[in-house]
Protein backbone atom coordinates (compact mmCIF):
# COMPACT_ATOMS: atom_id res chain seq x y z
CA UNK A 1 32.10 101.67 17.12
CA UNK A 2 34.44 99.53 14.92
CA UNK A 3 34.88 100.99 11.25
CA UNK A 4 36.47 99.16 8.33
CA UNK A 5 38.15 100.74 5.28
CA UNK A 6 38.78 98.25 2.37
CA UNK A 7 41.41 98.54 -0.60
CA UNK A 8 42.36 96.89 -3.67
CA UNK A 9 40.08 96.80 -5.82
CA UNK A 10 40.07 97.49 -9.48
CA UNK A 11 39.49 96.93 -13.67
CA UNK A 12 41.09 93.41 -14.06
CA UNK A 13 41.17 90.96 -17.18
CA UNK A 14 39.12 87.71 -17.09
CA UNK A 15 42.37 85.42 -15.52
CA UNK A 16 43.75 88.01 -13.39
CA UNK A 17 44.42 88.40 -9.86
CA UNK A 18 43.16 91.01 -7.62
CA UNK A 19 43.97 91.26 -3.66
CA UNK A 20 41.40 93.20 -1.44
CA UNK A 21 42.02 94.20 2.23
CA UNK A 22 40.40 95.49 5.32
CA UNK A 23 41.33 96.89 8.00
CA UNK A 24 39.00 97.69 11.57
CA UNK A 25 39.93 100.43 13.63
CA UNK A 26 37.97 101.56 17.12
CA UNK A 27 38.95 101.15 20.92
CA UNK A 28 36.74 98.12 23.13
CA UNK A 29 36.26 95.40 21.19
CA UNK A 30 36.86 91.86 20.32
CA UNK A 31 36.07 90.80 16.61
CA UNK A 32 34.52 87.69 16.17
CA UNK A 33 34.16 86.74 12.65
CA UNK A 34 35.52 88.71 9.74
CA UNK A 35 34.32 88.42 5.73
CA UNK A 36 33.48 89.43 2.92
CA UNK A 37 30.41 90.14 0.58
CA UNK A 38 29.57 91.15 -3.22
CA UNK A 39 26.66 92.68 -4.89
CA UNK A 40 26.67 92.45 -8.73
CA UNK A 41 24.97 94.19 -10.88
CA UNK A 42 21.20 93.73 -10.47
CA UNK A 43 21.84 90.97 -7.54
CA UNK A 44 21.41 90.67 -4.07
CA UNK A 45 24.67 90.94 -1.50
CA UNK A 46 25.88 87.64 -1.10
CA UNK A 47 28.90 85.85 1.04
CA UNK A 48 32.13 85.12 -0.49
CA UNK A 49 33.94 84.25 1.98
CA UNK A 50 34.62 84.55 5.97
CA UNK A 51 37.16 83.93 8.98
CA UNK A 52 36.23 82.88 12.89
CA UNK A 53 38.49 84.54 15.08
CA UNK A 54 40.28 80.76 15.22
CA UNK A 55 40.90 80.89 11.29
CA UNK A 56 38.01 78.22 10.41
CA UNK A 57 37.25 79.46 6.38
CA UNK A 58 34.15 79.28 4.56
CA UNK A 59 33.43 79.69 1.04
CA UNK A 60 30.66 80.38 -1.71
CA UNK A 61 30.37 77.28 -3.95
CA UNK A 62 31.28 79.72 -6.83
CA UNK A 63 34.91 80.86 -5.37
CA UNK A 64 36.01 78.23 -3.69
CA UNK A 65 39.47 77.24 -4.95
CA UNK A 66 39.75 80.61 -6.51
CA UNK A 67 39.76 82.78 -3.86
CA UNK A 68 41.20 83.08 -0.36
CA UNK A 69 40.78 84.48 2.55
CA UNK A 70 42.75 85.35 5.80
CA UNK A 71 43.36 87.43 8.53
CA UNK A 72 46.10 89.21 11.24
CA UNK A 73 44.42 89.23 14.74
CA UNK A 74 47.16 91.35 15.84
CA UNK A 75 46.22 94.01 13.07
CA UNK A 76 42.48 93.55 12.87
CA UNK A 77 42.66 92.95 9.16
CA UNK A 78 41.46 90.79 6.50
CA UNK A 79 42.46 89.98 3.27
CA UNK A 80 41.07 88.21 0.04
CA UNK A 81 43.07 87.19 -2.83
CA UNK A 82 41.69 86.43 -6.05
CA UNK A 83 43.05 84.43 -8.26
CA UNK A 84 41.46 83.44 -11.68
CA UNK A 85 39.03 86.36 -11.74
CA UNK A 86 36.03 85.87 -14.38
CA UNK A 87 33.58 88.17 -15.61
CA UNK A 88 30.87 87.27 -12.79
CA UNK A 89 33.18 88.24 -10.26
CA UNK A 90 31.97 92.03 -11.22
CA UNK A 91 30.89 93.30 -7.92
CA UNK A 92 31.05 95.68 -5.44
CA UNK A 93 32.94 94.01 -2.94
CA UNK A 94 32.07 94.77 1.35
CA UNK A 95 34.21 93.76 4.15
CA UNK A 96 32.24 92.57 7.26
CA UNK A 97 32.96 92.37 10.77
CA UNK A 98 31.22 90.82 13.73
CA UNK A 99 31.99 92.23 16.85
CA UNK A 100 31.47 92.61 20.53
CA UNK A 101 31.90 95.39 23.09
CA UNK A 102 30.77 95.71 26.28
CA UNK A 103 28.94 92.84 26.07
CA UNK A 104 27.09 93.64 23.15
CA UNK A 105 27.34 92.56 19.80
CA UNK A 106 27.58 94.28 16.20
CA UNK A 107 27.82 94.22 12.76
CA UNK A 108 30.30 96.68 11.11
CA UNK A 109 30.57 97.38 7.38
CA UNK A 110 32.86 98.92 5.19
CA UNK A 111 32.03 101.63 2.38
CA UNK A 112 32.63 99.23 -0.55
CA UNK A 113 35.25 98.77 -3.22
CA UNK A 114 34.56 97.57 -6.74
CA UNK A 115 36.19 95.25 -8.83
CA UNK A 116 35.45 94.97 -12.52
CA UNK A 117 36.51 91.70 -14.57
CA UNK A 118 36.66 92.20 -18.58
CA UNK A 119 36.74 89.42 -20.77
């Protein structure tokens, strides 16, 4: 079973930068794509942004030119920096991770980390 732990997030003023990262750990497997997801206050979880295996990028309409994502194969991490934070941004932010072992395939999540924006 693949776990992720996430880091970086944080109380940050409307303009500021924060960088989150994730990183898998487990034995067997090959990850497939890697991303991440919010849930504000009140809101369902929604994609920010994720990574194929290749390094093809897709973004949420609302981040896109803000934010950016990438990974290390070699480490089985991902990162997202964010640049030009605002107050929607509030979140808690999960790191995802699709995965196969043994032929089979999963979805891995991490525990959360939450970044607050203040204007």
């Amino acid at each position: 079973q693949v776990q992720l732990v996430e880091s970086g997030g944080g109380l940050v003023q409307a303009g500021g930068s924060l960088r989150l990262s994730c990183a898998a750990s487990g034995s067997g497997f090959s990850i497939n794509d890697m991303g991440w997801y919010r849930q504000g206050p009140g809101k369902q979880r929604e994609l920010v942004a994720v990574v194929t295996s290749t390094g093809s990028t897709n973004y949420a309409d609302s981040v896109k030119g803000r934010f950016t994502i990438s990974r290390d194969n070699a480490k089985s991490t991902v990162d997202l920096q964010m640049n030009s934070l605002k107050p929607e941004d509030t979140a808690v932010y999960y790191c995802n991770a699709a995965y196969s072992r043994m032929g089979w395939r999963y979805v891995a999540w991490g525990q959360g980390t939450q970044v607050t924006v203040s204007s």
